[in-house]
N, C-alpha and C. Protein backbone atom coordinates (compact mmCIF):
# COMPACT_ATOMS: atom_id res chain seq x y z
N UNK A 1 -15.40 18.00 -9.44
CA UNK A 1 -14.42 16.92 -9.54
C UNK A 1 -15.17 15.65 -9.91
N UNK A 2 -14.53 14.99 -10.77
CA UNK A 2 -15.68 14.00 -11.49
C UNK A 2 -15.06 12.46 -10.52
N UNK A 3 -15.60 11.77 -10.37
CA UNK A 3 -14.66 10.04 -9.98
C UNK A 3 -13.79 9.81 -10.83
N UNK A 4 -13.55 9.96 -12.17
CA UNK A 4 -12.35 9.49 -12.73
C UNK A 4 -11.20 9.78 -11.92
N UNK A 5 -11.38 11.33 -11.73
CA UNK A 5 -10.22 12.07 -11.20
C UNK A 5 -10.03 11.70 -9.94
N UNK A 6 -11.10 11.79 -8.97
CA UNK A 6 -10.56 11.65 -7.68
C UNK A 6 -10.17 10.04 -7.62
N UNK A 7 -10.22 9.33 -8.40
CA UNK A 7 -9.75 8.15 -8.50
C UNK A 7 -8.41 8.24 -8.56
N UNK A 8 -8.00 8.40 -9.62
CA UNK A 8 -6.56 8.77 -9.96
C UNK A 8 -5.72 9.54 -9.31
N UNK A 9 -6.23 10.71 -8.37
CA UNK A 9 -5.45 11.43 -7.54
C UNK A 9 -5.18 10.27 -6.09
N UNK A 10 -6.43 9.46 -5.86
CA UNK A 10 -5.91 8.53 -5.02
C UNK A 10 -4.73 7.65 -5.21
N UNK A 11 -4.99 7.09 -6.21
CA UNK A 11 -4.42 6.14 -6.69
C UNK A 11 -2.61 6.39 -6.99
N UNK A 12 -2.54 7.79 -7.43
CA UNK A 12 -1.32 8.24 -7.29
C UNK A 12 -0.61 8.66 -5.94
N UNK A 13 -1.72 8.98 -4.80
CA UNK A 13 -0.90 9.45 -3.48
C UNK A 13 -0.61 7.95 -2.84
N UNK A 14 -1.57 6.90 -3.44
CA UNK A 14 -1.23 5.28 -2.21
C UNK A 14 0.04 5.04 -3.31
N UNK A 15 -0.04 5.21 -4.08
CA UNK A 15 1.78 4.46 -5.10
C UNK A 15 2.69 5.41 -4.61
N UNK A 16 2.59 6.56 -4.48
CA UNK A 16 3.71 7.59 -3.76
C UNK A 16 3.84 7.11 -2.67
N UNK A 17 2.97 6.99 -1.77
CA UNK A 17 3.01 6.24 -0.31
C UNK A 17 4.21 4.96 -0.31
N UNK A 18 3.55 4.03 -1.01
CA UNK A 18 3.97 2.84 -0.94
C UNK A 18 5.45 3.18 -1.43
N UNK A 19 5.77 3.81 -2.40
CA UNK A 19 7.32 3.93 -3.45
C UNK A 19 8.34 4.93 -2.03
N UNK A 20 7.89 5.78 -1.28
CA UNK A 20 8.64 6.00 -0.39
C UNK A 20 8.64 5.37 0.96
N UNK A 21 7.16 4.66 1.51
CA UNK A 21 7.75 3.31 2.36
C UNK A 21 8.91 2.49 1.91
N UNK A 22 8.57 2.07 0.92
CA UNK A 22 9.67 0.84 0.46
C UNK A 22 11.13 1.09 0.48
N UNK A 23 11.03 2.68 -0.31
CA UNK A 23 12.40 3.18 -0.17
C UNK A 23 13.28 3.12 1.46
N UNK A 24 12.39 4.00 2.06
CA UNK A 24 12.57 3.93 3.76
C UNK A 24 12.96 2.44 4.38
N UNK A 25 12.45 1.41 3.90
CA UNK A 25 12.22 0.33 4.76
C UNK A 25 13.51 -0.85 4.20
N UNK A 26 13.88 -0.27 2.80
CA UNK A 26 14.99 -0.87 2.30
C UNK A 26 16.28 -0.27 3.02
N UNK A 27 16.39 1.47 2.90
CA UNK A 27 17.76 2.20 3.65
C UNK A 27 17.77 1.79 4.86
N UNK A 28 16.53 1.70 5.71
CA UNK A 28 17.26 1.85 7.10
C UNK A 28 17.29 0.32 7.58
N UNK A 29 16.62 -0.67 6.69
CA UNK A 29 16.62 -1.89 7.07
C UNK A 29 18.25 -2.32 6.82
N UNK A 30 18.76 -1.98 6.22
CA UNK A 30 19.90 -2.22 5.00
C UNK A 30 21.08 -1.83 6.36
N UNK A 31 20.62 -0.54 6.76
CA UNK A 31 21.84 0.12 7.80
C UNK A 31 21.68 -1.26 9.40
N UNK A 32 20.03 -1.40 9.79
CA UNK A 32 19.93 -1.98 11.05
C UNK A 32 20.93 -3.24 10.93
N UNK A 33 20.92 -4.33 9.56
CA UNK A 33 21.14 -5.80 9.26
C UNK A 33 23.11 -5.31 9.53
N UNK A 34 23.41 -4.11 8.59
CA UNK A 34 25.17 -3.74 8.84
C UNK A 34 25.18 -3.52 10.46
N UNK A 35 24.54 -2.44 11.07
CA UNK A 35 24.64 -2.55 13.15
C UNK A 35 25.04 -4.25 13.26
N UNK A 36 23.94 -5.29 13.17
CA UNK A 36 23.57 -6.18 13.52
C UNK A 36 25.14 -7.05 13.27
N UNK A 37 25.39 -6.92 12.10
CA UNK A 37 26.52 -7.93 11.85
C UNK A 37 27.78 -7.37 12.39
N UNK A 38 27.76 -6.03 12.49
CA UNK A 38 29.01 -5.65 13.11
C UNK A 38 28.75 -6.17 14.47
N UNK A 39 27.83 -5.55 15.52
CA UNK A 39 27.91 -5.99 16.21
C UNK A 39 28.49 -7.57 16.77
N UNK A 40 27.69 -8.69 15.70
CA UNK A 40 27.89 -10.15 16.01
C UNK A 40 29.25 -9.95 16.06
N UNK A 41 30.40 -9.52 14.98
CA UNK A 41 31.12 -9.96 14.22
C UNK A 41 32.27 -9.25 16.06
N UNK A 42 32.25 -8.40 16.36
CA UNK A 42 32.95 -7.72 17.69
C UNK A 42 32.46 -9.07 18.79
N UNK A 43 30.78 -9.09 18.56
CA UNK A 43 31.43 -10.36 19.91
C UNK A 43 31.84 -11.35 20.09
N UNK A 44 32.02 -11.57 18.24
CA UNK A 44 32.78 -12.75 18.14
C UNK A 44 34.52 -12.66 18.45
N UNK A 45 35.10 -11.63 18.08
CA UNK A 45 35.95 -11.38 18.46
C UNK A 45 36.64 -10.98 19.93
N UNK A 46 35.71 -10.66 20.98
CA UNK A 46 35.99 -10.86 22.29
C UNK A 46 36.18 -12.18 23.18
N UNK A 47 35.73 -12.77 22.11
CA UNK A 47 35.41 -14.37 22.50
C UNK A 47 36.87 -14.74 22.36
């Protein structure tokens, strides 16, 4: 295995890494912020 390669095999598993963190951290951030506002939005309405 020469360094070009194991370069590039790195380099492709940290961008895979990173491209499905981001994905992850956008969906479930996306769902926590909708909890969050529903929530507010009910205790505003008990009020």
């Amino acid at each position: 295995m020469s360094w070009e390669l194991l370069w590039k095999v790195v380099l492709i598993a940290v961008v895979g890494a990173f491209s499905l963190m981001a994905i992850l951290v956008t969906i479930l951030g996306a769902r926590d912020i909708k909890k969050l506002l529903r929530k507010l939005r009910d205790e505003e309405d008990e009020d």
